[in-house]
Protein backbone atom coordinates (compact mmCIF):
# COMPACT_ATOMS: atom_id res chain seq x y z
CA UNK A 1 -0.72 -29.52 17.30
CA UNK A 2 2.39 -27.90 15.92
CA UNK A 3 2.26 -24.04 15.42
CA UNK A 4 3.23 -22.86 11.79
CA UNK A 5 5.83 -20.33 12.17
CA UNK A 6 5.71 -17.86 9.96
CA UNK A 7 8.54 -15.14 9.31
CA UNK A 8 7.23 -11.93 7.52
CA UNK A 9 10.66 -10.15 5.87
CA UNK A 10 10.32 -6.33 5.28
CA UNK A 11 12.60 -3.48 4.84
CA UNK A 12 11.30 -1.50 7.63
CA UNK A 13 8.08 -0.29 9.17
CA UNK A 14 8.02 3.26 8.06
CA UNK A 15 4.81 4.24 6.97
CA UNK A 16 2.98 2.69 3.93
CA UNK A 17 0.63 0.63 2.57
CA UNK A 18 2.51 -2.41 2.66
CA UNK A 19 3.75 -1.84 5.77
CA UNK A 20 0.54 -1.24 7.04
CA UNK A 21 -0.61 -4.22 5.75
CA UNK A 22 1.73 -5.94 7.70
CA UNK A 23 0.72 -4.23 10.81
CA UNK A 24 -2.79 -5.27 10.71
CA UNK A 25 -2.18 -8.72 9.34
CA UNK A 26 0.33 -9.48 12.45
CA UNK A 27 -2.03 -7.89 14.78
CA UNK A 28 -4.51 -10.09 14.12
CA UNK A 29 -2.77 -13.59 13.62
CA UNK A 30 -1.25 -12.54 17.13
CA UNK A 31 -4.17 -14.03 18.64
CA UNK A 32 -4.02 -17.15 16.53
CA UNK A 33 -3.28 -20.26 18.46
CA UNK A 34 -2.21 -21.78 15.23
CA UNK A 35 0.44 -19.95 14.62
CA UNK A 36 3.78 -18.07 15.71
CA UNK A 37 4.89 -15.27 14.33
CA UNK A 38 7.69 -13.00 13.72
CA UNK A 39 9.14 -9.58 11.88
CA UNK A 40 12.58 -9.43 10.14
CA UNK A 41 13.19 -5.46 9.37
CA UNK A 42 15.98 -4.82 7.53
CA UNK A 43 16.46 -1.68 8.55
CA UNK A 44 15.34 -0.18 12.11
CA UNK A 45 12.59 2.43 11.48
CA UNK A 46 8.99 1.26 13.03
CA UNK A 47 6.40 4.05 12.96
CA UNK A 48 3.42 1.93 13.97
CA UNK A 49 3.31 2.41 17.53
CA UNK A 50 -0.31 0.38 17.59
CA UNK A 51 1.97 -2.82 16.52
CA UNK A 52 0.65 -5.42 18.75
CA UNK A 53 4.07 -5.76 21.45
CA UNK A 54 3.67 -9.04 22.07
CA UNK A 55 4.88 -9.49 18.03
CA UNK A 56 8.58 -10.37 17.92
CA UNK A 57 10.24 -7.79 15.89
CA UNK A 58 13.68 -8.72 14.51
CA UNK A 59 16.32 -5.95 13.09
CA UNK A 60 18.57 -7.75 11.19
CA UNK A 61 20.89 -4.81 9.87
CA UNK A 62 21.11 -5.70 6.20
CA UNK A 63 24.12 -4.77 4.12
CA UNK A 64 23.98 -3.29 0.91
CA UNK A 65 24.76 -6.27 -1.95
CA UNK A 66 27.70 -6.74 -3.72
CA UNK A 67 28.18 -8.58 -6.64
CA UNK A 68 31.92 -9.28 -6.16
CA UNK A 69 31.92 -10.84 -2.56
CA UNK A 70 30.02 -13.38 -0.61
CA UNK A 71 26.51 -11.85 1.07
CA UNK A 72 25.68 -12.50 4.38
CA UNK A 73 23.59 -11.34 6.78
CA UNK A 74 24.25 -13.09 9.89
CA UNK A 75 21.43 -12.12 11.67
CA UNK A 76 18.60 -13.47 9.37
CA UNK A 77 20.94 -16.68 9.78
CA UNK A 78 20.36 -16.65 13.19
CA UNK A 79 16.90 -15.68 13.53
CA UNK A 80 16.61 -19.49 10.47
CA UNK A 81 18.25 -21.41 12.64
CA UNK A 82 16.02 -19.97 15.86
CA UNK A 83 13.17 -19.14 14.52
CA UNK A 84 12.24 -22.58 12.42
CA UNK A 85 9.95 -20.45 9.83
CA UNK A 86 7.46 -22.65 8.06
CA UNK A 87 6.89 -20.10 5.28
CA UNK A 88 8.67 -17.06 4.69
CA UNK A 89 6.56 -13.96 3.59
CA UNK A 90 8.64 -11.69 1.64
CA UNK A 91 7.22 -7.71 1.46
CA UNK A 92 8.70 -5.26 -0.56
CA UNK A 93 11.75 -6.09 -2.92
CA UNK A 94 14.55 -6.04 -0.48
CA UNK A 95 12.74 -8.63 1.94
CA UNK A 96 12.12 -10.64 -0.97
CA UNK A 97 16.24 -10.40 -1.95
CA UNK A 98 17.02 -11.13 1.23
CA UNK A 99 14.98 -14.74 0.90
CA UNK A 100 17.29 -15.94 -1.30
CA UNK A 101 19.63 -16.18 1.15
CA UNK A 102 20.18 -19.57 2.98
CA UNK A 103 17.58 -21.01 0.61
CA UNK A 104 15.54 -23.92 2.62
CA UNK A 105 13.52 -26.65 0.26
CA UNK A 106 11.78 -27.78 3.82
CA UNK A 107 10.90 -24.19 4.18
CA UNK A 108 7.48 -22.69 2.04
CA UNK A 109 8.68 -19.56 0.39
CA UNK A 110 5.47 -16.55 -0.38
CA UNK A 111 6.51 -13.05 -2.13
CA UNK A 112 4.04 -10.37 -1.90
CA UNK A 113 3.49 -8.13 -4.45
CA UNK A 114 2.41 -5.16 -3.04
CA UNK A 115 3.26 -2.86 -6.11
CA UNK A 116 4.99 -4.08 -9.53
CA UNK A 117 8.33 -4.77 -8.95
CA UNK A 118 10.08 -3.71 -11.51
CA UNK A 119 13.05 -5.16 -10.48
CA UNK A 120 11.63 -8.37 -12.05
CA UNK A 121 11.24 -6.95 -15.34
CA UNK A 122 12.39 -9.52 -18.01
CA UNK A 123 15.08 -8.50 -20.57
CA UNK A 124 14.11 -5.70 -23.20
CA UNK A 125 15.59 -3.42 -25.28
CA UNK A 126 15.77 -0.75 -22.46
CA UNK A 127 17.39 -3.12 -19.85
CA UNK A 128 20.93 -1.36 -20.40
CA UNK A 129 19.55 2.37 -20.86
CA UNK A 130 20.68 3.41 -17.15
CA UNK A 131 22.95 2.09 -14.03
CA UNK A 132 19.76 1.47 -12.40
CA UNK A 133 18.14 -0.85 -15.20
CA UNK A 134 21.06 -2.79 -15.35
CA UNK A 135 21.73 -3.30 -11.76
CA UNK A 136 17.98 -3.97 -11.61
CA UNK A 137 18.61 -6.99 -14.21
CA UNK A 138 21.14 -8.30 -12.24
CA UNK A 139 19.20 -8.84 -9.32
CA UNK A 140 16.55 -10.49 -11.29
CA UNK A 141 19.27 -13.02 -12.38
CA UNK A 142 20.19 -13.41 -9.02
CA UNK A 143 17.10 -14.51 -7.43
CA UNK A 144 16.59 -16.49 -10.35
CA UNK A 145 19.59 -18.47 -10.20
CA UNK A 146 19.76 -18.79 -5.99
CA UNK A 147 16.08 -19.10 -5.16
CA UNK A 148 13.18 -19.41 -8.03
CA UNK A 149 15.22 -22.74 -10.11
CA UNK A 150 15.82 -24.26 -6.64
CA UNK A 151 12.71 -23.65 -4.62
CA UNK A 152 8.79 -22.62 -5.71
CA UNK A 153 8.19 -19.18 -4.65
CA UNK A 154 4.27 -18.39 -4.38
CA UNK A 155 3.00 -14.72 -5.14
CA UNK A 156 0.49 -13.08 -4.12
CA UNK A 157 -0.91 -10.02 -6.09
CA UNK A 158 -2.73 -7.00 -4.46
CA UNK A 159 -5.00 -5.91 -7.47
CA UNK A 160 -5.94 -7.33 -11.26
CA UNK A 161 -3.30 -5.00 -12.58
CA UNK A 162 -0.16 -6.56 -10.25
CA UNK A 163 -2.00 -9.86 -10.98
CA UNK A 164 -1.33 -9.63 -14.76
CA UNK A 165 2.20 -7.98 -14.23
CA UNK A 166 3.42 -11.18 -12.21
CA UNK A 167 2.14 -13.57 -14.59
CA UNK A 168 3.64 -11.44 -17.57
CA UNK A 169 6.81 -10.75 -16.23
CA UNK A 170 7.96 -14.27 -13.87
CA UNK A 171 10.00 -17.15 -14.97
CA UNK A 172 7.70 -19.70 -16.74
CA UNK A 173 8.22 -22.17 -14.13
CA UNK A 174 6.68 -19.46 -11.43
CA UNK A 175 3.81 -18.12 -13.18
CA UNK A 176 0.89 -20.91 -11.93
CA UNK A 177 2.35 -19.90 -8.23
CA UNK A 178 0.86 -16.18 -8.35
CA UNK A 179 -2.61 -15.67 -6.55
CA UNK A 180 -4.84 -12.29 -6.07
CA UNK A 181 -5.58 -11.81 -2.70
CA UNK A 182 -6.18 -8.24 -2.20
CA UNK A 183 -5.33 -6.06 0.80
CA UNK A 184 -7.40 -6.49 3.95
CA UNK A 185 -7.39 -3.58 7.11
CA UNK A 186 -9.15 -2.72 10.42
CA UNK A 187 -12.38 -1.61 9.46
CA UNK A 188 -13.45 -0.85 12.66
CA UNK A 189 -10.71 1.75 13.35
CA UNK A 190 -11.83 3.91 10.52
CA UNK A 191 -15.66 3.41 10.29
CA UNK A 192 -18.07 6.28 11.84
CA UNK A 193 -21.36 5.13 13.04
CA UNK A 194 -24.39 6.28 10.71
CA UNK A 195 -23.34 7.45 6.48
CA UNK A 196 -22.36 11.09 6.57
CA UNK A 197 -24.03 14.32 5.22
CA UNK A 198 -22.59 17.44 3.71
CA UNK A 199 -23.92 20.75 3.99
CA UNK A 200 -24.76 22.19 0.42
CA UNK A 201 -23.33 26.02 1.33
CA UNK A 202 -20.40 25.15 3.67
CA UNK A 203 -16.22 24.73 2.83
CA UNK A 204 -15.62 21.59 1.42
CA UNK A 205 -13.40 19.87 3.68
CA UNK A 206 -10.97 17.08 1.59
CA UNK A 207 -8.27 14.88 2.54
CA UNK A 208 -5.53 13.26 1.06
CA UNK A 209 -3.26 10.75 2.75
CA UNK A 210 0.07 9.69 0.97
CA UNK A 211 4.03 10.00 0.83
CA UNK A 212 5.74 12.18 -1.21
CA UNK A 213 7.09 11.05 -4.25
CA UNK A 214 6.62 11.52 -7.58
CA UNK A 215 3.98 9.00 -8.60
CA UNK A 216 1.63 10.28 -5.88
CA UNK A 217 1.37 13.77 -7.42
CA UNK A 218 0.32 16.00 -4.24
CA UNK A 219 1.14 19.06 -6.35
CA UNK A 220 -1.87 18.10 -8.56
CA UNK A 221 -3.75 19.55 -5.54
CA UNK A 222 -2.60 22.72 -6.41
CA UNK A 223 -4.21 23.27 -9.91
CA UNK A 224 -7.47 21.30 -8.78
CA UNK A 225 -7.61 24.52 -6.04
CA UNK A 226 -6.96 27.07 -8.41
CA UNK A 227 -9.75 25.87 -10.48
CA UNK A 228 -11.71 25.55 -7.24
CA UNK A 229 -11.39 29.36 -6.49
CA UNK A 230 -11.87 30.66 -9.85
CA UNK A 231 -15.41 29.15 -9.02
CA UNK A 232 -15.49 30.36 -6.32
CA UNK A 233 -15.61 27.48 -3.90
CA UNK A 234 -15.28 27.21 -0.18
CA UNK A 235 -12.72 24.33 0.50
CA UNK A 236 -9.65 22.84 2.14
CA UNK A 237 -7.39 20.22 1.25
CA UNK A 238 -5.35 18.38 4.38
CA UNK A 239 -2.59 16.53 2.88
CA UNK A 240 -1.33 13.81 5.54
CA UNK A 241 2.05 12.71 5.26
CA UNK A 242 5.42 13.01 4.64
CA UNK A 243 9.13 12.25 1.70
CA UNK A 244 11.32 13.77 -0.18
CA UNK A 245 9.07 15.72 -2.31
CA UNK A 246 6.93 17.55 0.27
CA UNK A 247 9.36 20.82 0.57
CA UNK A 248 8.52 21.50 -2.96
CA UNK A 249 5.25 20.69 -2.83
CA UNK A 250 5.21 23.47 0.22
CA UNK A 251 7.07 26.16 -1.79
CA UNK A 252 4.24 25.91 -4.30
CA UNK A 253 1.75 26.18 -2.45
CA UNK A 254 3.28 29.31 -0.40
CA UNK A 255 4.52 30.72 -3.80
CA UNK A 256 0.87 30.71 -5.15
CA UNK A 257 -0.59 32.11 -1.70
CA UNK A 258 -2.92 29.15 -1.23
CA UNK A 259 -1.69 28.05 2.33
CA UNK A 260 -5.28 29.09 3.47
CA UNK A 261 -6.82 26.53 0.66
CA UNK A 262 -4.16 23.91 0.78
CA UNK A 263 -2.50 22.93 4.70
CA UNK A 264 0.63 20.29 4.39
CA UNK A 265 -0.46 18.20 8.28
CA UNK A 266 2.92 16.04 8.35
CA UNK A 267 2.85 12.64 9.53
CA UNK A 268 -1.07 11.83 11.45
CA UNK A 269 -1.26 8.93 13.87
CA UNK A 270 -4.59 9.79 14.55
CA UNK A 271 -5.65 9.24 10.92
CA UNK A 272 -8.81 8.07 11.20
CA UNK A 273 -9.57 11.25 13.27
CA UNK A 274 -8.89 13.42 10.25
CA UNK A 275 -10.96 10.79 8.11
CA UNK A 276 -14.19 11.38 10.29
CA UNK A 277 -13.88 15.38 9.96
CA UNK A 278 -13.29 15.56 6.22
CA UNK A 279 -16.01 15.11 3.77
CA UNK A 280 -14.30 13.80 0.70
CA UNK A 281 -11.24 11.65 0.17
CA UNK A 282 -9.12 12.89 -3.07
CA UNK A 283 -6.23 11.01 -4.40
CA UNK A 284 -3.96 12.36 -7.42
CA UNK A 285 -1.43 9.10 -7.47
CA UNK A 286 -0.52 8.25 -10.93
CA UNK A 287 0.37 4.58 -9.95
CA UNK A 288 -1.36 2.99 -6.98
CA UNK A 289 -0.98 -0.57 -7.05
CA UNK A 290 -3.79 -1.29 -4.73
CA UNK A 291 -4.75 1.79 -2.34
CA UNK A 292 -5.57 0.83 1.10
CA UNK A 293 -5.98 4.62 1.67
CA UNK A 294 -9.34 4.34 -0.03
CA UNK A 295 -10.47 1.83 1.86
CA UNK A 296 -10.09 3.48 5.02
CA UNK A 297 -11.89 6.41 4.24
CA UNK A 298 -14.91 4.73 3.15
CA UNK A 299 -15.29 2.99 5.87
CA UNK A 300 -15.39 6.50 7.23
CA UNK A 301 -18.50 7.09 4.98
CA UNK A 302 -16.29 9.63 2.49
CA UNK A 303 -16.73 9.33 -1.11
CA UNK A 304 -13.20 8.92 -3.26
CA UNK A 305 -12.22 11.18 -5.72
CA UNK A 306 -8.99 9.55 -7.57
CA UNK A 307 -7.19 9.48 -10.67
CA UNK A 308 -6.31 6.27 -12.52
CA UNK A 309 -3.90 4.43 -10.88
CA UNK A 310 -4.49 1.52 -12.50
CA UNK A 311 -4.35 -1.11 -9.00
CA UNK A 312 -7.34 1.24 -7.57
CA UNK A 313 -9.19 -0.01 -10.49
CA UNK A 314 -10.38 -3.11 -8.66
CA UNK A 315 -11.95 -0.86 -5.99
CA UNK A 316 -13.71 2.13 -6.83
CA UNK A 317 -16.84 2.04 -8.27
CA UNK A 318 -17.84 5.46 -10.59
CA UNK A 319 -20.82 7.29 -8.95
CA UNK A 320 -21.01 4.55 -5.96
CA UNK A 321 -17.84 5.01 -3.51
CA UNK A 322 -16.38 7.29 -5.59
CA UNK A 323 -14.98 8.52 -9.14
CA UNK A 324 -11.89 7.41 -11.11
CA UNK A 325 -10.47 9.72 -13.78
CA UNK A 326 -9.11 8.10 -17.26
CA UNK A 327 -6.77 11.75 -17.49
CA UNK A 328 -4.86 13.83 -15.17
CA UNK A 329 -7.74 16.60 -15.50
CA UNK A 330 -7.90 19.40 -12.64
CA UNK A 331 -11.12 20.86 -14.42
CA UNK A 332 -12.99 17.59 -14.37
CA UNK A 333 -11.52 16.29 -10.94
CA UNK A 334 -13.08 19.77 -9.53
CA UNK A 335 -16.04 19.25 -11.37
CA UNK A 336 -16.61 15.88 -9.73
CA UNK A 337 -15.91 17.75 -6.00
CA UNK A 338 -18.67 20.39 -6.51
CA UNK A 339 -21.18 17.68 -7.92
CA UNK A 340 -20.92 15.64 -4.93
CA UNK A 341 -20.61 18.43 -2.37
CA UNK A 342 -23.99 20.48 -4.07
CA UNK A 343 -25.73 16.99 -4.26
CA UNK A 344 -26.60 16.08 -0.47
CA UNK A 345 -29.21 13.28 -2.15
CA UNK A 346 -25.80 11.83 -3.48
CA UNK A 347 -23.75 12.13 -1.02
CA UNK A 348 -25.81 10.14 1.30
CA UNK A 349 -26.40 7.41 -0.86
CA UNK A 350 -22.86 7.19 -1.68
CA UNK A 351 -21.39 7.75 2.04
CA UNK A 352 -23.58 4.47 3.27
CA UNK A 353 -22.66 2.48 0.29
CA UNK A 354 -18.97 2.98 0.84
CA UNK A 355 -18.92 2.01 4.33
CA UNK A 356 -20.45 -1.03 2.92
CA UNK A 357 -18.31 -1.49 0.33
CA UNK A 358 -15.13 -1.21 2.40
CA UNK A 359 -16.57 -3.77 5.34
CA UNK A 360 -15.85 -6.69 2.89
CA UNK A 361 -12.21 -6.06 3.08
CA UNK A 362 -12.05 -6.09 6.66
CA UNK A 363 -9.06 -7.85 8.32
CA UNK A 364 -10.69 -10.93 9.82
CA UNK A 365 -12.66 -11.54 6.32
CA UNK A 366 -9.08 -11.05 4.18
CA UNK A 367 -7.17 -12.73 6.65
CA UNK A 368 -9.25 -16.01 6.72
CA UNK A 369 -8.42 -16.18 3.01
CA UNK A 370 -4.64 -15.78 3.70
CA UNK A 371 -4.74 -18.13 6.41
CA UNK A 372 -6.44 -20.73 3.98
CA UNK A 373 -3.75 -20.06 1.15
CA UNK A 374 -1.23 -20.48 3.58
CA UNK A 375 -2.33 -24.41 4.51
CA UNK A 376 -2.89 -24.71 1.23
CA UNK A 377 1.00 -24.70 0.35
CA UNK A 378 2.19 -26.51 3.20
């Protein structure tokens, strides 16, 4: 029987949770006998160093796009004609740009939506308020015109909320093509053996794992720890990870003396080791569209403390895995830390229903379901 080739377009594999996604997904069809697989990175950057090596990994050295001239990029062309993809899986906006390129009918075309695009955005009265707006509606018009009237494009959504977005936002024509499938990762990497425990009278140990930019809000952190000492609470917060925002996000911290409270860790490879030695997962992101982040540190046993990021919706459950905050509220966030850390009762019962709570999103379970929607469009 005939393999399905299947060519998975992303801008790079820096770190992320679409690009860890990938990572997983890859590693796991890589012992597939049904199919063959490959990676087209735009760009060069690969930060997964567990990436399975017998996965072909393409750099293809994509040029910024120009309205004026003629786009190419000759060495997607190449890596068509070689390759033979069955379905193209687009992740992350560029990848998905790039797919309109050399546009195949014989070839089954799959965007993923791992956050709202909002380069898809239909027209609106704000379309022409900035450079970036505009340029963002010409982009839409261009897949439009060289890709979604020629060829069906299927999406998949990560959460309800990018669900609803995609069927709001897409050309009529698209909108019966989008399907919620929602993230799927190792669980076995993360997971600890036996539900954890917390000591009533001991520091508070808390971990957050992100990059820095503005929707993920690290600097939160810093007024949920002031509030945290005025109480007088034991406690550290490990942030793991790294952007443009994190040398402010330091200053702060120094300027307000909390270094001892509050310790910036960089980029972790060994996340899951952090996972096991924390207590409680905390998460100030404003947007998440999905949060895979959460996932992996249940299956760690530690309960989630988040704000509303509307994607994470689908996932935490109040009082079960976790907590989910309607407001960006440092007094209520640190209310919810002490509860659960002076509440060993709790703790348990929520540490052993998180670890089973995150097994149903294991890899080989989410996979199965993306293997299935994949025969399903060929």
């Amino acid at each position: 029987m005939k393999k399905i080739n299947i060519l998975f377009l992303i801008t790079d594999l820096a770190k992320g949770g679409a690009e860890r996604f990938l990572v997983d997904l890859c590693n796991d069809l890589i012992n597939n006998p049904e199919f063959e697989i490959c990676i087209g990175s735009l760009f060069p950057a690969n930060l997964f160093p567990e990436l399975d090596q017998r996965i072909r990994v393409e750099q293809l050295n994509y040029q910024s796009f120009s309205f004026k001239g003629k786009n190419e990029c000759p060495k997607y062309k190449k890596l068509l004609a070689d390759f033979q993809p069955d379905i193209i899986h687009s992740n992350r906006f560029l990848g998905e740009f790039l797919s309109s390129y050399y546009v195949d009918p014989s070839i089954k075309y799959v965007c993923h939506g791992h956050d709202n695009m909002v380069q898809l955005k239909r027209l609106d009265a704000q379309t022409f308020a900035s450079k970036e707006k505009t340029l963002n509606y010409f982009e839409r018009q261009w897949l439009y015109f060289k890709k979604y009237k020629k060829v069906p494009t299927h999406f998949i959504a990560n959460s309800t909320h990018t669900f609803d977005y995609y069927t709001n936002i897409l050309p009529r024509r698209q909108r019966g093509n989008v399907k919620l499938i929602q993230y799927g990762f190792d669980y076995n990497k993360y997971k600890i053996e036996k539900p954890k425990s917390i000591s009533s009278h001991g520091k508070i140990r808390m971990i957050n794992v992100g990059s820095y930019q503005k929707k993920k809000n690290q600097r939160f952190f810093i007024d949920v720890a002031e509030e945290l000492i005025s109480r007088g609470i034991d406690f550290e917060i490990n942030l793991i990870g790294d952007g443009g925002l994190r040398k402010s996000v330091e200053e702060e911290i120094s300027s307000k003396k909390l270094e001892g409270f509050i310790k910036v860790r960089g980029i972790q490879h060994n996340v899951e080791k952090w996972y096991a030695e924390s207590d409680i997962y905390v998460h100030a992101a404003t947007y998440e569209p999905f949060g895979l982040v959460f996932l992996e540190a249940m299956s760690a046993g530690l309960p989630t403390i988040t704000l509303d990021g509307k994607g994470n919706r689908d996932i935490i459950e109040n009082d079960k895995n976790g907590y989910l905050l309607d407001e960006s509220n440092a007094v209520q966030f640190a209310d919810k830390i002490i509860e659960y850390a002076q509440d060993k009762e709790k703790y348990t019962a929520m540490s052993k229903f998180a670890q089973e709570y995150a097994k149903q999103f294991d890899v080989s379970i989410k996979n199965e379901e993306l293997i299935n929607f994949y025969k399903s469009i060929l």
